[in-house]
N, C-alpha and C. Protein backbone atom coordinates (compact mmCIF):
# COMPACT_ATOMS: atom_id res chain seq x y z
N UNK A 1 21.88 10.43 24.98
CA UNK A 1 21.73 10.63 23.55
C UNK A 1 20.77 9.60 22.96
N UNK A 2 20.52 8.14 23.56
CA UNK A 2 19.56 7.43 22.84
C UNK A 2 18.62 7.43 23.21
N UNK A 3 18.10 8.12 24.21
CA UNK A 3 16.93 9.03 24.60
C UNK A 3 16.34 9.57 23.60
N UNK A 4 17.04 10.69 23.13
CA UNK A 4 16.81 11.64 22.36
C UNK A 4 16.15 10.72 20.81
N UNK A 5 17.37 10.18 20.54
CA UNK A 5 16.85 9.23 19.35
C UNK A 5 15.58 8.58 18.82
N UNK A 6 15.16 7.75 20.47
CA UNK A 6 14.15 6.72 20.69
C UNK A 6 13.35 8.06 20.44
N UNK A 7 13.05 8.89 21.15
CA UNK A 7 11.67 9.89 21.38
C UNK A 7 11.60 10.20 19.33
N UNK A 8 12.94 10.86 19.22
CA UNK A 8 12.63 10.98 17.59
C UNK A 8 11.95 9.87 16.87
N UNK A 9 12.28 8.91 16.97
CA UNK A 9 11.85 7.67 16.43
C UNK A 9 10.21 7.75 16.54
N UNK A 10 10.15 7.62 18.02
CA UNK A 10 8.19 7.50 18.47
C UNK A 10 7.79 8.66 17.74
N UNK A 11 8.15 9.97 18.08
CA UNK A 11 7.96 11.01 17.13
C UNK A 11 7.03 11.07 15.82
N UNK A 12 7.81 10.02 14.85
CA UNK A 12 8.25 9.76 13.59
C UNK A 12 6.55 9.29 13.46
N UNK A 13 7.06 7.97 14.15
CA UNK A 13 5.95 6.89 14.01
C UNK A 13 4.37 7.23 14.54
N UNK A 14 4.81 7.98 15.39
CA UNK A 14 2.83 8.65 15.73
C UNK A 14 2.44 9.37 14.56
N UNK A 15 3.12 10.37 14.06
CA UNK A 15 2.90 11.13 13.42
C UNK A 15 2.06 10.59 11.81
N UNK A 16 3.21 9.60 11.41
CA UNK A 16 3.24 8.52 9.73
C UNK A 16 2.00 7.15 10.09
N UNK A 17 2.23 6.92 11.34
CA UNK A 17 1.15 5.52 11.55
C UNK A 17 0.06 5.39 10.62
N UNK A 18 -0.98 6.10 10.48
CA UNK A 18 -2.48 5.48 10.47
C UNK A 18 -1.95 5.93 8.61
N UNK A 19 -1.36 6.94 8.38
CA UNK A 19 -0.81 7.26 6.66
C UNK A 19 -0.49 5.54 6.18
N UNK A 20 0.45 5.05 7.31
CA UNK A 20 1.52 4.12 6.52
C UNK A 20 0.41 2.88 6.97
N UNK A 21 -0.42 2.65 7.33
CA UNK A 21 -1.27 1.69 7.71
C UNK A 21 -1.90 1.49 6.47
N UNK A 22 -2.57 3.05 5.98
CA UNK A 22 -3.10 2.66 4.69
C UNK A 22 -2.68 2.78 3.59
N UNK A 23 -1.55 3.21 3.63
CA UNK A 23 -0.64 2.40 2.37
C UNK A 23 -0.54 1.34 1.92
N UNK A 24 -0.04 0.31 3.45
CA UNK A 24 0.14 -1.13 3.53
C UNK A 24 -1.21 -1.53 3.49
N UNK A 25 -2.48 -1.24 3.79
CA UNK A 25 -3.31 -1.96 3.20
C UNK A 25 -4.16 -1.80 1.96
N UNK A 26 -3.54 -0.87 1.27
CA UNK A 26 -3.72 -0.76 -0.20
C UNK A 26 -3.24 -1.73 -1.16
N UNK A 27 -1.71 -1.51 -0.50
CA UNK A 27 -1.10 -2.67 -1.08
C UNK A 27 -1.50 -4.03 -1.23
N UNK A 28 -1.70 -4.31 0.04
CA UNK A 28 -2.37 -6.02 0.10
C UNK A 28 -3.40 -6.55 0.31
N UNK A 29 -4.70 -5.25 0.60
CA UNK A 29 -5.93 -5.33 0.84
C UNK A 29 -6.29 -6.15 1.99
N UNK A 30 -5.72 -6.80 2.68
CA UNK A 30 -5.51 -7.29 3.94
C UNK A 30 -5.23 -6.45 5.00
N UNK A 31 -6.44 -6.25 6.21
CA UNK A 31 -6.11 -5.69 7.47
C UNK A 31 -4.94 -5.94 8.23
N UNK A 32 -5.37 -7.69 8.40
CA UNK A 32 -4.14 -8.14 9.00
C UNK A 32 -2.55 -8.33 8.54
N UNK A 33 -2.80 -8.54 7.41
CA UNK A 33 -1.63 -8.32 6.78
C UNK A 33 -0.95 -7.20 6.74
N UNK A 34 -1.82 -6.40 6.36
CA UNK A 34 -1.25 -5.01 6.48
C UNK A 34 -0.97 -4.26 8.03
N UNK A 35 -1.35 -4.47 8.90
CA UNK A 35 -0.31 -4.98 10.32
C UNK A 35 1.03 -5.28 10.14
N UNK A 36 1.00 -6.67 9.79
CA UNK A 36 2.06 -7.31 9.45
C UNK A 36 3.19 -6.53 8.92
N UNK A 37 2.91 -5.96 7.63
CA UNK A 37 3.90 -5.26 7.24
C UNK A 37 3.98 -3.64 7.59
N UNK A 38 3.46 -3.32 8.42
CA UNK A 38 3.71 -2.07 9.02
C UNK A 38 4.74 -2.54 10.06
N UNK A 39 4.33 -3.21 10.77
CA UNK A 39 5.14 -3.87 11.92
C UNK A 39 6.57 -4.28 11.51
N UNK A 40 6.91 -4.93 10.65
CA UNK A 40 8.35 -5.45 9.93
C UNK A 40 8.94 -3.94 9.65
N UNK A 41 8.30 -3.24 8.57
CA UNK A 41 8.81 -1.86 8.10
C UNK A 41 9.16 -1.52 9.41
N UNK A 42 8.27 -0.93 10.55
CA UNK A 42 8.91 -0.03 11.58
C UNK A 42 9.85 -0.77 12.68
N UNK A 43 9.91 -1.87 12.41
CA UNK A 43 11.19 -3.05 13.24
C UNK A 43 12.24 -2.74 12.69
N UNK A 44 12.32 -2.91 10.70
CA UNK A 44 13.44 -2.19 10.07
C UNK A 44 13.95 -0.81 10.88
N UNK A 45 12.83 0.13 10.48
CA UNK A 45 13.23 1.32 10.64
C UNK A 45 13.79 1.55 11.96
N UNK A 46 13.43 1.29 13.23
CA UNK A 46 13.97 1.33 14.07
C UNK A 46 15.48 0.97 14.45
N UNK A 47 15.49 -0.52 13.61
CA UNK A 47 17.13 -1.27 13.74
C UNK A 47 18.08 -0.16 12.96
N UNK A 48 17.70 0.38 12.05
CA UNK A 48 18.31 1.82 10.87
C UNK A 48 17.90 2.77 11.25
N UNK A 49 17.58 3.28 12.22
CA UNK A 49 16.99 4.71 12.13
C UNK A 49 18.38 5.49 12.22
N UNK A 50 19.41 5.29 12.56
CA UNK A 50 20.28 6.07 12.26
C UNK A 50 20.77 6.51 11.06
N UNK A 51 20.80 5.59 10.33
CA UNK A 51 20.78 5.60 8.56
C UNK A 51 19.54 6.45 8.32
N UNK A 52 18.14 6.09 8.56
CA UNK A 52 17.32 6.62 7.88
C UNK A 52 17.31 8.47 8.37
N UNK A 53 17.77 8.90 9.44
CA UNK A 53 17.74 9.89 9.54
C UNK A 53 18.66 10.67 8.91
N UNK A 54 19.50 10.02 8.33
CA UNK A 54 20.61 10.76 7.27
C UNK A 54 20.27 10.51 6.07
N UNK A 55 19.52 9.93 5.58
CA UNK A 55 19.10 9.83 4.31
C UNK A 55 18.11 11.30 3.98
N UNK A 56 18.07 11.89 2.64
CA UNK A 56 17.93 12.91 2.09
C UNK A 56 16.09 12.91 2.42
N UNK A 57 15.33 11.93 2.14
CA UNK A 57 13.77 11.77 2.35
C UNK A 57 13.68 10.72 3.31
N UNK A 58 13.39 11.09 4.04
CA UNK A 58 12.96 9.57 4.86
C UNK A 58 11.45 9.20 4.54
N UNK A 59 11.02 10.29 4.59
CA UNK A 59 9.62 8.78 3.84
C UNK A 59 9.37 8.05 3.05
N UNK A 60 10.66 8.27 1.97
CA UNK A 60 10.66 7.84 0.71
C UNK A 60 11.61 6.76 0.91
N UNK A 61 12.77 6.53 2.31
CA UNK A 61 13.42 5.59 2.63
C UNK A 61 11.99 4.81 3.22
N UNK A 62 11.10 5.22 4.16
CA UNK A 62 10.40 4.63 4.90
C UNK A 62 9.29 3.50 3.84
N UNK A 63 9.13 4.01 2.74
CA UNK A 63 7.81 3.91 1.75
C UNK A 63 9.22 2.77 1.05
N UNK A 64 9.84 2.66 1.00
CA UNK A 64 10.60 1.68 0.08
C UNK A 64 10.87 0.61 1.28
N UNK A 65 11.11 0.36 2.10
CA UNK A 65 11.10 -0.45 3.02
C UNK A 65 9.79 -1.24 3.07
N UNK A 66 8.59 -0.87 2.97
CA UNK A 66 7.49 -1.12 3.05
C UNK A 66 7.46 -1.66 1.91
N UNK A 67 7.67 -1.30 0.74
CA UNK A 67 7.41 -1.99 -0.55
C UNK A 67 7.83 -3.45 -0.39
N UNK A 68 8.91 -3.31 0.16
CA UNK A 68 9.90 -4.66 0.05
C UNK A 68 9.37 -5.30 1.28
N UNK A 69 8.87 -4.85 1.87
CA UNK A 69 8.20 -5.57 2.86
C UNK A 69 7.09 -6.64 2.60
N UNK A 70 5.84 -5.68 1.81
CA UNK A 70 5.09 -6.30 1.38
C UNK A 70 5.30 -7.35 0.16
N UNK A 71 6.37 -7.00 -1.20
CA UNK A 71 6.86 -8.02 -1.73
C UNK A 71 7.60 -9.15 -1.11
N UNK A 72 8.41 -8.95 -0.05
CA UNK A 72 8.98 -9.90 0.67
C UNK A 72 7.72 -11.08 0.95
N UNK A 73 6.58 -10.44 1.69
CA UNK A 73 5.54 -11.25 2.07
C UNK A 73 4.85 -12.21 1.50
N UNK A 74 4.70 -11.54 -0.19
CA UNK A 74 4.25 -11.85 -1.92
C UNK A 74 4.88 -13.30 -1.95
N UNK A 75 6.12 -13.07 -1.79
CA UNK A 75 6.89 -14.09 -2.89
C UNK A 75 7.16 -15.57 -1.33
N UNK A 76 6.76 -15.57 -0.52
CA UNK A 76 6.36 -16.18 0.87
C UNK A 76 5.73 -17.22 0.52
N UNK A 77 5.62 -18.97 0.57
CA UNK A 77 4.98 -19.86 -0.02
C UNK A 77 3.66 -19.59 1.09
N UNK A 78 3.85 -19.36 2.19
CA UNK A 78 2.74 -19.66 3.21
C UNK A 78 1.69 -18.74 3.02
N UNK A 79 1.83 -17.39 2.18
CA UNK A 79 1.22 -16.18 2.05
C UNK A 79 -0.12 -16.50 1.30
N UNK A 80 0.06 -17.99 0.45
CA UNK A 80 -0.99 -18.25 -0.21
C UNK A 80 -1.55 -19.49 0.04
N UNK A 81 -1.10 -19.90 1.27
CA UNK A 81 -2.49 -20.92 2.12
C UNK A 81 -3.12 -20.34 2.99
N UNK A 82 -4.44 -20.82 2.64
CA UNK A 82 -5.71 -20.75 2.67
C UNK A 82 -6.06 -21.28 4.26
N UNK A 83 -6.18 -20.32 5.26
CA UNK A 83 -6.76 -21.49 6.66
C UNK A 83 -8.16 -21.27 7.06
N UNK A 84 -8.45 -22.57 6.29
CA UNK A 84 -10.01 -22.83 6.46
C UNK A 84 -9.86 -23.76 5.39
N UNK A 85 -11.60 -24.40 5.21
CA UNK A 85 -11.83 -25.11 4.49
C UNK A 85 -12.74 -24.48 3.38
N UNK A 86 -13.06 -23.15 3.59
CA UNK A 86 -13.72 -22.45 2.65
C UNK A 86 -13.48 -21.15 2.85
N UNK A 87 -13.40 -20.20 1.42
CA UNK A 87 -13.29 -19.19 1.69
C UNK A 87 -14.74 -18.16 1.92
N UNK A 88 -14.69 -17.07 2.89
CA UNK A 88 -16.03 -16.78 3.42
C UNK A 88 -16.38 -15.96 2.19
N UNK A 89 -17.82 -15.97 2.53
CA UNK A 89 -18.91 -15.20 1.56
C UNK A 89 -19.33 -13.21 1.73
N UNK A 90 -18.69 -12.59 0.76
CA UNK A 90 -18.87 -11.35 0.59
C UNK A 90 -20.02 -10.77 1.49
N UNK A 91 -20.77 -9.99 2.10
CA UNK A 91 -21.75 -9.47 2.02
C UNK A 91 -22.03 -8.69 1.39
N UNK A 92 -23.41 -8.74 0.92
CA UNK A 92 -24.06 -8.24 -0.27
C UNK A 92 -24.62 -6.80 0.70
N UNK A 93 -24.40 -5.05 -0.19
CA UNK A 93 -25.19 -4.37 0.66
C UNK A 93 -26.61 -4.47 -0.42
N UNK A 94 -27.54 -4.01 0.87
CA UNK A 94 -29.04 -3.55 0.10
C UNK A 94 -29.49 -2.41 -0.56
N UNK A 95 -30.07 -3.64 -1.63
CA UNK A 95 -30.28 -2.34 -3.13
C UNK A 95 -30.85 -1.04 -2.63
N UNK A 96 -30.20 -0.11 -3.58
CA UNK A 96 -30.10 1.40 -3.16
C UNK A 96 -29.62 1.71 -1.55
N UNK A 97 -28.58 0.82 -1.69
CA UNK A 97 -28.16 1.36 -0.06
C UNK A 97 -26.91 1.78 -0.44
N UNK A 98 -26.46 3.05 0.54
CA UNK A 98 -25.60 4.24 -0.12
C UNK A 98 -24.23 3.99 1.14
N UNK A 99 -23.36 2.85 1.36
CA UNK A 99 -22.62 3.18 2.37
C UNK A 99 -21.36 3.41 2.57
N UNK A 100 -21.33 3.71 1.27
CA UNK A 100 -19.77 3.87 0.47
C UNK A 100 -18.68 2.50 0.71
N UNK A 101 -19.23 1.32 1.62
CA UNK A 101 -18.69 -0.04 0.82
C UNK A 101 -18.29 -0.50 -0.21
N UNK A 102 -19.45 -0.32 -1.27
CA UNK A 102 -19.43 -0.80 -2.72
C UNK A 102 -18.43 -0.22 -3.42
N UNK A 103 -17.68 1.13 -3.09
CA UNK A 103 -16.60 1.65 -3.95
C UNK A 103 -15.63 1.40 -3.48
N UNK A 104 -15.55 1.09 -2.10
CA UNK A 104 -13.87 0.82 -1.64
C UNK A 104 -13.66 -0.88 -1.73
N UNK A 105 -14.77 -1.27 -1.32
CA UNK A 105 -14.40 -3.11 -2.20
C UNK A 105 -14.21 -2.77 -3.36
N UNK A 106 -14.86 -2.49 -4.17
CA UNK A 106 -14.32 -2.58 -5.80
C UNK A 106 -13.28 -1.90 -6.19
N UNK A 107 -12.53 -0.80 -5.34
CA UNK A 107 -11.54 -0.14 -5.74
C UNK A 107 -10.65 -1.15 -4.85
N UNK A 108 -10.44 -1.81 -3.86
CA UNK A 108 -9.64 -3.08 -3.62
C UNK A 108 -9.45 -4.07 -4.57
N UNK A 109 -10.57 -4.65 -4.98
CA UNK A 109 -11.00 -5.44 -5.80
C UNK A 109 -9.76 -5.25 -6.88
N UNK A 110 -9.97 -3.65 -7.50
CA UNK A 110 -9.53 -3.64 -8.76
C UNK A 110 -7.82 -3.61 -8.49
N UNK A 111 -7.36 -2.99 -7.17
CA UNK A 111 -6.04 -2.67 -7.05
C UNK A 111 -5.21 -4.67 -6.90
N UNK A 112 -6.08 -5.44 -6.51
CA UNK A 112 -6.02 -6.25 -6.32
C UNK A 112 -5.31 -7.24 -7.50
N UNK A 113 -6.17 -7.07 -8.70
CA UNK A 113 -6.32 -7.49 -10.04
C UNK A 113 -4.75 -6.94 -10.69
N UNK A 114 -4.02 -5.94 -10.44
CA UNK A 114 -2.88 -5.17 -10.94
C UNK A 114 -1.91 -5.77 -10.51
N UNK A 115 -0.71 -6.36 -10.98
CA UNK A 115 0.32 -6.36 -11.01
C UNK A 115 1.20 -5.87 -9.82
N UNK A 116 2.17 -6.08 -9.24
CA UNK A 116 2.62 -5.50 -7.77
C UNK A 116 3.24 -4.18 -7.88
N UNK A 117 4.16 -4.49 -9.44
CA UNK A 117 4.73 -3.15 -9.33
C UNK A 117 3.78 -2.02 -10.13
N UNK A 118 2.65 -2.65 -10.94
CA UNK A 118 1.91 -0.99 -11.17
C UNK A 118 1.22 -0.91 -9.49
N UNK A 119 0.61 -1.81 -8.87
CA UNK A 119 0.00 -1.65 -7.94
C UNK A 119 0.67 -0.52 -7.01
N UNK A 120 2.06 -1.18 -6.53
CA UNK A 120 2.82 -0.51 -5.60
C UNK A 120 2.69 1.34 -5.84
N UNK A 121 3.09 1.37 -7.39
CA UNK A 121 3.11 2.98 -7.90
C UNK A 121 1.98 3.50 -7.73
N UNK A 122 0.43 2.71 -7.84
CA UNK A 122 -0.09 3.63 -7.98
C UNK A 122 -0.58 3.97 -6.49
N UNK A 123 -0.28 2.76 -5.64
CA UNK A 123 -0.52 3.22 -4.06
C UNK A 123 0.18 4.17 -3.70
N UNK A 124 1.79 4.11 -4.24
CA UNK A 124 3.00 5.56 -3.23
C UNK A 124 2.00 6.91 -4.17
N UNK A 125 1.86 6.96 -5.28
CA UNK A 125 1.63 8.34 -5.85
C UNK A 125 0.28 8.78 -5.66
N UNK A 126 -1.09 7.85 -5.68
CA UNK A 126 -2.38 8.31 -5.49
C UNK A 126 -2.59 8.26 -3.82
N UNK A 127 -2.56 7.13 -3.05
CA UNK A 127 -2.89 7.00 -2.04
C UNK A 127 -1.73 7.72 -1.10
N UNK A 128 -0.68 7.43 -1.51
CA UNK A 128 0.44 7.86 -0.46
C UNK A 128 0.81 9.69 -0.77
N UNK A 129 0.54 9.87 -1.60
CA UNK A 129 0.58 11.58 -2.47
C UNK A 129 1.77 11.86 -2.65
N UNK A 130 2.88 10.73 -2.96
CA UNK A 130 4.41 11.10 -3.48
C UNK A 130 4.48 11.78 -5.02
N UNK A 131 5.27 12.11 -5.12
CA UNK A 131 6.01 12.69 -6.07
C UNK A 131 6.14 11.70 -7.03
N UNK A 132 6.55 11.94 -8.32
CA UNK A 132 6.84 11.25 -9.69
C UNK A 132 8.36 10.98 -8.64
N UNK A 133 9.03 11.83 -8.59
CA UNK A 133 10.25 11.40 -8.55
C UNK A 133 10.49 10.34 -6.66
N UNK A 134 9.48 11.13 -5.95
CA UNK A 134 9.93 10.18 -4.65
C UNK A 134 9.57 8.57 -4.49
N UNK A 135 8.24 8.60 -5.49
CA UNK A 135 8.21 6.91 -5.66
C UNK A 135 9.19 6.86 -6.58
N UNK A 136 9.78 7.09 -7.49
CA UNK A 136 10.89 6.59 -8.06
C UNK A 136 12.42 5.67 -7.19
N UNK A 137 12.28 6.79 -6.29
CA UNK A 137 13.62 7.05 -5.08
C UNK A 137 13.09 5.95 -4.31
N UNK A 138 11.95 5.58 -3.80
CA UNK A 138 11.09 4.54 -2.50
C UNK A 138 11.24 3.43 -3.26
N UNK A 139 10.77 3.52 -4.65
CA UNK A 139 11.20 1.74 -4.77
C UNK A 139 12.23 1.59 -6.08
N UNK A 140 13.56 2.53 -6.14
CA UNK A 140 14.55 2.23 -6.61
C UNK A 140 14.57 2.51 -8.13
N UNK A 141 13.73 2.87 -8.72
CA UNK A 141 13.38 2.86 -10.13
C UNK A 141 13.81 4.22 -10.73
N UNK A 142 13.68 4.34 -12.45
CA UNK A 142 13.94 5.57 -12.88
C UNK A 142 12.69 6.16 -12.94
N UNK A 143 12.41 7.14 -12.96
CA UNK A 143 10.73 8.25 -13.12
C UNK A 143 10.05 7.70 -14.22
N UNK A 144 10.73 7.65 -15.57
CA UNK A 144 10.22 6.83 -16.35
C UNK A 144 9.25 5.46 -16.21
N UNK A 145 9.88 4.72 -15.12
CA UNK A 145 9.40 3.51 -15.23
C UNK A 145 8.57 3.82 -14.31
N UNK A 146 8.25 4.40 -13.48
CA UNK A 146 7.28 5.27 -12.81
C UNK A 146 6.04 5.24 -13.37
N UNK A 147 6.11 6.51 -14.41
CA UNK A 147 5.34 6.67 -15.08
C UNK A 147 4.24 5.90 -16.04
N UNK A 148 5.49 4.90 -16.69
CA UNK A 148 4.80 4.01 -17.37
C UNK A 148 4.15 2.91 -16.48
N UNK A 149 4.54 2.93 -15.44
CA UNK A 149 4.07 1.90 -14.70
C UNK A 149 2.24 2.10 -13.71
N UNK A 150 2.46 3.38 -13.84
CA UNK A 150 1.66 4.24 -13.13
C UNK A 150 0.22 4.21 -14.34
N UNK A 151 0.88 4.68 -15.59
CA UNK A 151 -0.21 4.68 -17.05
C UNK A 151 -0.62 3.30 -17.32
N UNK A 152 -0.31 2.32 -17.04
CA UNK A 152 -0.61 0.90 -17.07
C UNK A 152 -1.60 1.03 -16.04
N UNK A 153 -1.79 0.91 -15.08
CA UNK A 153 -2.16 0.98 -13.80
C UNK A 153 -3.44 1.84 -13.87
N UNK A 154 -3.49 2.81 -14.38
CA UNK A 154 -4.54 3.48 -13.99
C UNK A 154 -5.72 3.31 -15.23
N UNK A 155 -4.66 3.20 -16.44
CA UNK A 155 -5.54 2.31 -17.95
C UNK A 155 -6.15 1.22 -17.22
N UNK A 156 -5.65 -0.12 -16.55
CA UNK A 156 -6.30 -0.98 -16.14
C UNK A 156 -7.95 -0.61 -15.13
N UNK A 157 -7.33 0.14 -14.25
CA UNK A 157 -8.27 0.26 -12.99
C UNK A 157 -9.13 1.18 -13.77
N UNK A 158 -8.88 2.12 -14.79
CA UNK A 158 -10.21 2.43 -15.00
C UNK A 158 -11.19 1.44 -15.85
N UNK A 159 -10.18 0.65 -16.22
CA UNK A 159 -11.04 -0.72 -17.24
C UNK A 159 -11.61 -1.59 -16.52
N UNK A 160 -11.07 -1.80 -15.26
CA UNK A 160 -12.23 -2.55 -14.19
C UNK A 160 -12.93 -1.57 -13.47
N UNK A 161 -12.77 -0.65 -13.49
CA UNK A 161 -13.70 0.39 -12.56
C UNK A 161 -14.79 0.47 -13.19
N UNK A 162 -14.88 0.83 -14.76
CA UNK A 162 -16.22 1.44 -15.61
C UNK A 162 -17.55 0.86 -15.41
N UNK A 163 -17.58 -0.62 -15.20
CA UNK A 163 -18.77 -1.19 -15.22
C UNK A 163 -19.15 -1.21 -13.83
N UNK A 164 -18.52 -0.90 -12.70
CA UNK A 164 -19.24 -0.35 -12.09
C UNK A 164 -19.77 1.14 -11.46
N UNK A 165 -19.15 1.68 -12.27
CA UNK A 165 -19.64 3.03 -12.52
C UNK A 165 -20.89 3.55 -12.79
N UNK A 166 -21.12 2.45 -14.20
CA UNK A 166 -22.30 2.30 -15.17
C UNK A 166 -23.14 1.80 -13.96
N UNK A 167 -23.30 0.51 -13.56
CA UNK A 167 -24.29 0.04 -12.78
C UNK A 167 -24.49 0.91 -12.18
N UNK A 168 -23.95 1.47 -10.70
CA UNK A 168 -24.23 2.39 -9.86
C UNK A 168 -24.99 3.46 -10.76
N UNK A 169 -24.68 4.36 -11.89
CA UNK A 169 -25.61 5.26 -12.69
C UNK A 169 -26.79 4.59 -12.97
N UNK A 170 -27.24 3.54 -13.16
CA UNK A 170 -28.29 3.29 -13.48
C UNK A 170 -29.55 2.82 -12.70
């Protein structure tokens, strides 16, 4: 019988991987980090997968695990030292060069700038394609606060998005 289980489990995880990869690095804009907390989430999930398979959504158990994962990481004193003695230098792409870089740094950039919990919402509902109500259920909240959290969030990012919108048009 824990045969059966384990295979469900791998199952699970081939299937959600490279989805829940870029969730977690939406969240924290960090490659490696976002490793990190894929890796913890599916250590959880594994130690619970019996729970999580009785739960009504599991991705929405799976996507709330992850939240708390990555806040777990947040509120971490070590999460915000610096190893090096400088932090490295952006590369610049070349003018009129088209390599679709410039929009996913700046759409990091901007998710970056947001708050954890509009951040979190607007990663489960835009990037992750949940439901009003299943990010509600993933990170514990009422739909309401969802929502409003979500309208904050996307008011902001389009307020850092615009100017480079403009540039690129011009």
């Amino acid at each position: 019988m824990r045969a059966d289980k384990d295979r469900d489990y791998v199952e699970y995880v081939r299937v959600r991987l490279p989805r829940l990869h870029r969730m977690a690095y939406m969240l924290c804009s960090d490659a490696h980090q976002a490793d990190d907390i894929v890796q913890a989430t599916l250590t959880a999930l594994y130690v619970h997968w019996r729970r999580a398979t009785t739960a009504d959504n599991i991705d929405g158990y799976v996507h709330r695990i992850m939240v708390r994962r990555y806040l777990d990481e947040r509120r971490r004193r070590w999460s915000r030292v610096l190893l090096g003695d400088h932090v490295p230098e952006v590369a610049e792409a070349a003018p009129g060069a088209d390599n679709g870089y410039g929009d996913r740094d700046a759409l990091a950039t901007a998710l970056r700038k947001l708050p954890k919990g509009q951040r979190a919402v607007v990663v489960l509902r835009y990037f992750g394609d949940l439901t009003v109500e299943q990010t509600a259920e993933a990170l514990g909240c009422s739909t309401g606060n969802v929502k409003s959290q979500c309208a904050r969030g996307l008011a902001t990012l389009r307020a850092t998005m615009a100017p480079v919108a403009e540039r690129e048009r011009s």
